[in-house]
PDB file of N, CA and C in Angstrom:
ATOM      1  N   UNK A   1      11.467 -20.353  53.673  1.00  0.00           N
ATOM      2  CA  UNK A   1      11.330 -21.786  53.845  1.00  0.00           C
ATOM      3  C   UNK A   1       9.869 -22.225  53.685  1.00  0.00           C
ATOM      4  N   UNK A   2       9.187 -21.386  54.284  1.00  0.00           N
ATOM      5  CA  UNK A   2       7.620 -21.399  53.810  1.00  0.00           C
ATOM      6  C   UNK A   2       7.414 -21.814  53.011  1.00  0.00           C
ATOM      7  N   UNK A   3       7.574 -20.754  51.907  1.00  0.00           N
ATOM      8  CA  UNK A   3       7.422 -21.042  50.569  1.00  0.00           C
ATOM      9  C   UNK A   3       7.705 -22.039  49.544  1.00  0.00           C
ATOM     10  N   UNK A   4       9.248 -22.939  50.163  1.00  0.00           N
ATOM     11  CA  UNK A   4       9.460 -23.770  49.818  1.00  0.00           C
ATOM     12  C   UNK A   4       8.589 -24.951  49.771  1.00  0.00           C
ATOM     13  N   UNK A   5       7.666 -25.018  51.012  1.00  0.00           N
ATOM     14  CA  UNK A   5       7.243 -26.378  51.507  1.00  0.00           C
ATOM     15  C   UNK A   5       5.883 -26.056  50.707  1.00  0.00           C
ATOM     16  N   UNK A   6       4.933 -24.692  50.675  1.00  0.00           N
ATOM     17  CA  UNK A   6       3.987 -24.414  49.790  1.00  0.00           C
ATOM     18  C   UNK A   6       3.995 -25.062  48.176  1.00  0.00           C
ATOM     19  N   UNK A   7       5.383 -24.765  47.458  1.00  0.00           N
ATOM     20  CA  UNK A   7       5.766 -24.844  46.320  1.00  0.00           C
ATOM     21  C   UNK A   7       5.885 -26.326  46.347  1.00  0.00           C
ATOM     22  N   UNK A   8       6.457 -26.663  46.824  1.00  0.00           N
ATOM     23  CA  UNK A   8       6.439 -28.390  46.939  1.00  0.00           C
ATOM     24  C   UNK A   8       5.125 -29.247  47.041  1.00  0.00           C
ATOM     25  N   UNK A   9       4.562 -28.681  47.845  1.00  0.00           N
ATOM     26  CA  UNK A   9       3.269 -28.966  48.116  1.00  0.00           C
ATOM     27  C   UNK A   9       1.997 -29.124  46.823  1.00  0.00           C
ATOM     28  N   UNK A  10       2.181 -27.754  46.432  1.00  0.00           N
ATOM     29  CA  UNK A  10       1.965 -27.208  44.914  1.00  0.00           C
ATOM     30  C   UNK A  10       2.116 -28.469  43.635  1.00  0.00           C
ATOM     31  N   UNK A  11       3.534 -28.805  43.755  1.00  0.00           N
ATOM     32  CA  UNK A  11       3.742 -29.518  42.551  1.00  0.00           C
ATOM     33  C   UNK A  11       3.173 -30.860  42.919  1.00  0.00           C
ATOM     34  N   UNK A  12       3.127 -31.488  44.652  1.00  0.00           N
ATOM     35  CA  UNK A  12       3.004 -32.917  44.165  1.00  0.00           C
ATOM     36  C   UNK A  12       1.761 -33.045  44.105  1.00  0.00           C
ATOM     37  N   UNK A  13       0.577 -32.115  44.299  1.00  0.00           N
ATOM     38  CA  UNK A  13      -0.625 -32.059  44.430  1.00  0.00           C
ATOM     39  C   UNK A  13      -0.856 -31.822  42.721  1.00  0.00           C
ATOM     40  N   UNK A  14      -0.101 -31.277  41.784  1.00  0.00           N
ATOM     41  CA  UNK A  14      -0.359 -31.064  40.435  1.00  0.00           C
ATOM     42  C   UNK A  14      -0.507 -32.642  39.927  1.00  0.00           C
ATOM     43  N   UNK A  15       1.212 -32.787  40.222  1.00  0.00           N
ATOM     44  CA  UNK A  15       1.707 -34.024  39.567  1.00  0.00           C
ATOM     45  C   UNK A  15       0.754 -35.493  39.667  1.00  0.00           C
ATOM     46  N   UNK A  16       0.229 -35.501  41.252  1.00  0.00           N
ATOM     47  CA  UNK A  16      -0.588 -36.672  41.470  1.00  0.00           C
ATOM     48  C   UNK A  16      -2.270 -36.548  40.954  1.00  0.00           C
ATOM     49  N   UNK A  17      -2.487 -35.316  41.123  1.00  0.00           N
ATOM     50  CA  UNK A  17      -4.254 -35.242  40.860  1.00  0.00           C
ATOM     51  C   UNK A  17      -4.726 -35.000  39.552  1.00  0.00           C
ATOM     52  N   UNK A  18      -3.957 -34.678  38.640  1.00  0.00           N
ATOM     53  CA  UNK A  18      -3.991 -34.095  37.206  1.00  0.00           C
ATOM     54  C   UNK A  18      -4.273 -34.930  36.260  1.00  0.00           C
ATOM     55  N   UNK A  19      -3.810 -35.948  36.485  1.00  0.00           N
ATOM     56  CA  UNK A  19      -4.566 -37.165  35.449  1.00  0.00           C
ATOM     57  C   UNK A  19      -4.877 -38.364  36.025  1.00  0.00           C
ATOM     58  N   UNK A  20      -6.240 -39.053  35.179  1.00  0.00           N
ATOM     59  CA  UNK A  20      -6.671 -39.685  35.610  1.00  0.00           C
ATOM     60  C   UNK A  20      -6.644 -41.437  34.990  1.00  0.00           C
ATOM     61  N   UNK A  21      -7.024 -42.195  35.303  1.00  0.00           N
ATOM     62  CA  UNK A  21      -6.959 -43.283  34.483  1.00  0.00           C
ATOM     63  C   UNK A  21      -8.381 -43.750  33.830  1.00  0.00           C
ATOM     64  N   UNK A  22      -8.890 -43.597  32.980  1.00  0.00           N
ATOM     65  CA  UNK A  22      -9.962 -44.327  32.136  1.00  0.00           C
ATOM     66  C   UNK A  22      -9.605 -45.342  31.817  1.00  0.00           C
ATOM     67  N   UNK A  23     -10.351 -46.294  32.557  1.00  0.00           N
ATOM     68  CA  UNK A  23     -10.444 -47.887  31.427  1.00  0.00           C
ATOM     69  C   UNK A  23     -11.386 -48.240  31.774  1.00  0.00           C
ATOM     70  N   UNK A  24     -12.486 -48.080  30.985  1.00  0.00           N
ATOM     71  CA  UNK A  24     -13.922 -48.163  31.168  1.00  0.00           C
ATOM     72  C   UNK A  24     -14.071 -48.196  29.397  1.00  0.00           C
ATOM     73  N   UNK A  25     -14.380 -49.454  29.023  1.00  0.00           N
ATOM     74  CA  UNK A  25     -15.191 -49.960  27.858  1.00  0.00           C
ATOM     75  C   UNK A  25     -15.957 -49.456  27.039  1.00  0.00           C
ATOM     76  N   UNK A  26     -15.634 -48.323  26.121  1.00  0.00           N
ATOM     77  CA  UNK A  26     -17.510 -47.829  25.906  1.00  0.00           C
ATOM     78  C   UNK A  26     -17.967 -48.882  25.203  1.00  0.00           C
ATOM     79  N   UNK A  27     -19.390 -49.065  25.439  1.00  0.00           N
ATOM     80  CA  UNK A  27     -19.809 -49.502  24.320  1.00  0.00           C
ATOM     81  C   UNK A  27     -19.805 -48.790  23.185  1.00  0.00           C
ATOM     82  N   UNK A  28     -19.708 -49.498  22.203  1.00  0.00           N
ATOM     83  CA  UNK A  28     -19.869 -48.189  20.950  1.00  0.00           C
ATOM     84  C   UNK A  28     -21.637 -47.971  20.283  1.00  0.00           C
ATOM     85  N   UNK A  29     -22.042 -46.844  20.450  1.00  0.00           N
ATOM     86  CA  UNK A  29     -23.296 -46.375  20.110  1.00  0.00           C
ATOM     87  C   UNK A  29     -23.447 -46.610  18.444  1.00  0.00           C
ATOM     88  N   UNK A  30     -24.893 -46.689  18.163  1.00  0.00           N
ATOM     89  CA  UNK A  30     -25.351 -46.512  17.182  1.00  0.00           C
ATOM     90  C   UNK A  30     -25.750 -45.338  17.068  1.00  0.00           C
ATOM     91  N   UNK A  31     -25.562 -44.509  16.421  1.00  0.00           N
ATOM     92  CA  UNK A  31     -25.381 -42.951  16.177  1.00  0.00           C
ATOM     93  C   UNK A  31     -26.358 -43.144  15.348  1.00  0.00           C
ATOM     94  N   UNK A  32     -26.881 -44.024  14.296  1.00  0.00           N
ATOM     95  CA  UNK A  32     -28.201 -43.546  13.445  1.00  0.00           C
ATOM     96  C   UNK A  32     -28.958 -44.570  13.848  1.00  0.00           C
ATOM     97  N   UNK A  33     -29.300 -45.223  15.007  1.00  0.00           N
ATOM     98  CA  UNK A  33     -30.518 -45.686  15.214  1.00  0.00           C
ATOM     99  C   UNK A  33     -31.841 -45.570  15.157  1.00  0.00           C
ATOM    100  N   UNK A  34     -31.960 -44.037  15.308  1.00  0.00           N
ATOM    101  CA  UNK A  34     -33.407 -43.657  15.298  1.00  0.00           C
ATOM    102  C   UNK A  34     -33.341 -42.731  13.834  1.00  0.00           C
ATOM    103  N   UNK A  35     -32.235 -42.825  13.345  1.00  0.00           N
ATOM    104  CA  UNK A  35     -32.547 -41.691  11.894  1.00  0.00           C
ATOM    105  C   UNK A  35     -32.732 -42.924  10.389  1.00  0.00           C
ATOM    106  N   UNK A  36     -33.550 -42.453   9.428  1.00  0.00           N
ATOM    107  CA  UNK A  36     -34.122 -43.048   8.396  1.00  0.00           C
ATOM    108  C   UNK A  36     -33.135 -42.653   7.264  1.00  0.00           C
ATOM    109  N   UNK A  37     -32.245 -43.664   6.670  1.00  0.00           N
ATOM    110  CA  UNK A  37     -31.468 -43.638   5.285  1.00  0.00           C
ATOM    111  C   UNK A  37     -32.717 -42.564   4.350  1.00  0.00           C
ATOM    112  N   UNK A  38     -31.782 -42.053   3.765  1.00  0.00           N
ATOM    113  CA  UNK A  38     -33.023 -41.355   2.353  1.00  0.00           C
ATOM    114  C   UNK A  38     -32.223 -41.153   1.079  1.00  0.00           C
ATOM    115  N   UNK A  39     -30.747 -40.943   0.985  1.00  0.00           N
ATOM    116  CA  UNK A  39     -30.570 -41.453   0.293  1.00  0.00           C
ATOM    117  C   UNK A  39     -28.822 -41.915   0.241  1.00  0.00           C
ATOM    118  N   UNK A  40     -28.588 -42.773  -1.206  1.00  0.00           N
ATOM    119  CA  UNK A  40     -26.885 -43.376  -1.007  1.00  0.00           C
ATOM    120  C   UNK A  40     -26.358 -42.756  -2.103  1.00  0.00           C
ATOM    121  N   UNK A  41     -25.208 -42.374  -2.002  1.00  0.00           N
ATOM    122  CA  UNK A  41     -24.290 -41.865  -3.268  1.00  0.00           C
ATOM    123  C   UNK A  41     -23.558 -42.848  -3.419  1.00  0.00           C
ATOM    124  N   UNK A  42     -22.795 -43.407  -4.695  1.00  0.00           N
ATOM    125  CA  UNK A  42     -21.624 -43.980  -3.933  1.00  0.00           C
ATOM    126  C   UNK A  42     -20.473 -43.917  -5.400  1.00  0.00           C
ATOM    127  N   UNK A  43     -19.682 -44.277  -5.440  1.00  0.00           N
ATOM    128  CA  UNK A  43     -18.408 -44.394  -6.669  1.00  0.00           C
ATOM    129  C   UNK A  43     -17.835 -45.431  -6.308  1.00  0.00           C
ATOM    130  N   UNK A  44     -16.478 -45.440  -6.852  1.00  0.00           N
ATOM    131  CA  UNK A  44     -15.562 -46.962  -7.119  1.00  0.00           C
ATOM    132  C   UNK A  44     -15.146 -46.993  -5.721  1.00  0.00           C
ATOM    133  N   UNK A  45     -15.513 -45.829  -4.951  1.00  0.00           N
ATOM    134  CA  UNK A  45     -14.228 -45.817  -3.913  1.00  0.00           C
ATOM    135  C   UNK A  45     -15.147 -45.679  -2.215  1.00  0.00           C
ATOM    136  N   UNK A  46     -15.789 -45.079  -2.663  1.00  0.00           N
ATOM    137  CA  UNK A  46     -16.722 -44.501  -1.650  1.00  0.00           C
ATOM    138  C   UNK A  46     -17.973 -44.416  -1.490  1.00  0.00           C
ATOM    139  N   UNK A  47     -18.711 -44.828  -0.649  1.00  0.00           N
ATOM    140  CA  UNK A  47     -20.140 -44.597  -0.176  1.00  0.00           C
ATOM    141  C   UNK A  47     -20.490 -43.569   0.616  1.00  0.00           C
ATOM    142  N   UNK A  48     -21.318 -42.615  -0.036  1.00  0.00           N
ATOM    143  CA  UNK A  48     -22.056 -41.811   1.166  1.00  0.00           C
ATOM    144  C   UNK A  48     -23.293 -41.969   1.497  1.00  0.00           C
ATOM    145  N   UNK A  49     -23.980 -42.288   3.116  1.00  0.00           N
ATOM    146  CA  UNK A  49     -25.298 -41.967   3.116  1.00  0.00           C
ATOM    147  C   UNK A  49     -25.434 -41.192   3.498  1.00  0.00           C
ATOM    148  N   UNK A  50     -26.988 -40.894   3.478  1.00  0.00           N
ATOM    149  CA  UNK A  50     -27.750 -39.441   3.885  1.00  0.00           C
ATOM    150  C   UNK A  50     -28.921 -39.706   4.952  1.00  0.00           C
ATOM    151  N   UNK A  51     -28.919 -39.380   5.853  1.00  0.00           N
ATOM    152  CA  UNK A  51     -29.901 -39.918   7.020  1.00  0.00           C
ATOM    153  C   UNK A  51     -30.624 -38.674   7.377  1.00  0.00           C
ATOM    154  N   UNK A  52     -32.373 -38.763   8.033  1.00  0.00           N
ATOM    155  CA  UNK A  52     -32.886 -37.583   8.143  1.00  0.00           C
ATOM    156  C   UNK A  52     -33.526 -38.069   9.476  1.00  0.00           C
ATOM    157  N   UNK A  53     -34.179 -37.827  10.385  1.00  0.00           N
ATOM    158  CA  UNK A  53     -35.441 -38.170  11.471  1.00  0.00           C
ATOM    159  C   UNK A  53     -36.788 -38.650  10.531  1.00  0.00           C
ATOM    160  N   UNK A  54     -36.741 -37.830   9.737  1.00  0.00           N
ATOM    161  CA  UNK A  54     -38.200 -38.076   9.448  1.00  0.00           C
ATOM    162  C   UNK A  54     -38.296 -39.156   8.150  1.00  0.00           C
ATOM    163  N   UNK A  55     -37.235 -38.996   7.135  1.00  0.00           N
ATOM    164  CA  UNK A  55     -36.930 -40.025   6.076  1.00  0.00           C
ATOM    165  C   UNK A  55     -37.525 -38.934   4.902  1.00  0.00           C
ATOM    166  N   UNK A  56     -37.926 -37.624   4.810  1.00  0.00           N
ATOM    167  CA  UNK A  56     -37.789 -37.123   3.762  1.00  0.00           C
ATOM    168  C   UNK A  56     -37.245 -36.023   3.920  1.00  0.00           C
ATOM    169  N   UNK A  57     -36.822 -35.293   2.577  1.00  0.00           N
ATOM    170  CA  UNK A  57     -36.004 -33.632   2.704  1.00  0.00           C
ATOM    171  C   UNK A  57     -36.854 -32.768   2.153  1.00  0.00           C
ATOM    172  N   UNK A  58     -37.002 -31.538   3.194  1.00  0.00           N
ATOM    173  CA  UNK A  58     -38.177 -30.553   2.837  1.00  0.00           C
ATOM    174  C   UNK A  58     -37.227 -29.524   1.927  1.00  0.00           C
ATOM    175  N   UNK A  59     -38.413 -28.359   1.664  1.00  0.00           N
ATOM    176  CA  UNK A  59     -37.764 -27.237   1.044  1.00  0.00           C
ATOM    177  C   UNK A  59     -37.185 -26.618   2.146  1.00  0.00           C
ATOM    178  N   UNK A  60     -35.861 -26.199   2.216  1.00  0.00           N
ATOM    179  CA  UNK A  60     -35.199 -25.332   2.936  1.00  0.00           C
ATOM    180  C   UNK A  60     -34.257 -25.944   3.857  1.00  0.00           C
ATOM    181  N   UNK A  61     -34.491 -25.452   4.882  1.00  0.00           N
ATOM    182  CA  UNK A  61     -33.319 -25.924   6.302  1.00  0.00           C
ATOM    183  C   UNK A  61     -33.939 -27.975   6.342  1.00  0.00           C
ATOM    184  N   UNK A  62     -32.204 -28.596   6.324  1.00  0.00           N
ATOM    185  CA  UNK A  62     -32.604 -29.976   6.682  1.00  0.00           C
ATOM    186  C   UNK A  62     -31.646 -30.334   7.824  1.00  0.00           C
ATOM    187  N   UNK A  63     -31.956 -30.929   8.873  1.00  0.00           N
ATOM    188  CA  UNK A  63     -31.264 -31.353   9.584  1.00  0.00           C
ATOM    189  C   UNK A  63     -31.014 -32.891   9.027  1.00  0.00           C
ATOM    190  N   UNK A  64     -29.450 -33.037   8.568  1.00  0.00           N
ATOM    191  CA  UNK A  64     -28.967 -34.479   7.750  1.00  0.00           C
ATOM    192  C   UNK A  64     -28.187 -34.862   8.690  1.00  0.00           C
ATOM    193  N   UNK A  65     -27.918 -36.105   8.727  1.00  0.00           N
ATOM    194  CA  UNK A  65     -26.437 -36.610   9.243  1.00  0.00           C
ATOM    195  C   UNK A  65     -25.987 -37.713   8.128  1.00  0.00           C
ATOM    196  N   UNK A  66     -24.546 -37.410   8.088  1.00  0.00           N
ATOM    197  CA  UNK A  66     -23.858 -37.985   6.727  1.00  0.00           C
ATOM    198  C   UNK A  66     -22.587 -39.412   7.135  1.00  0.00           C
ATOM    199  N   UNK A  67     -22.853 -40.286   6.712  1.00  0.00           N
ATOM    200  CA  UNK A  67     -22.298 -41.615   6.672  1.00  0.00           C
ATOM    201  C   UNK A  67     -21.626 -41.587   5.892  1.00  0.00           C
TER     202      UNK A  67
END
């Protein structure tokens, strides 16, 4: 009978604490605020940019982020 009331115990403690409710607004960030366009590709269909920290691309390793 123990066990019963453990096991019970068990589930409503799963069932109630396990999820939560978010409703909290994000704002939505500017993700390239502080990074410098360097350069744009683009076609009929699609645009890509190319963003760096510094605004130029060295020889070798570049840290890019792509739009």
């Amino acid at each position: 009978m123990k066990l019963f009331n453990y096991l019970t115990l068990l589930v409503f403690f799963i069932a109630f604490s396990s999820c939560s409710e978010d409703n909290d607004p994000a704002d939505p960030k500017n993700e390239i605020a502080d990074l410098i366009k360097v350069q744009e590709l683009s076609n009929d269909t699609h645009i890509v940019e190319l963003y760096t920290s510094t605004g130029i691309f060295f020889n070798g390793y570049n840290n890019i982020s792509i739009r």
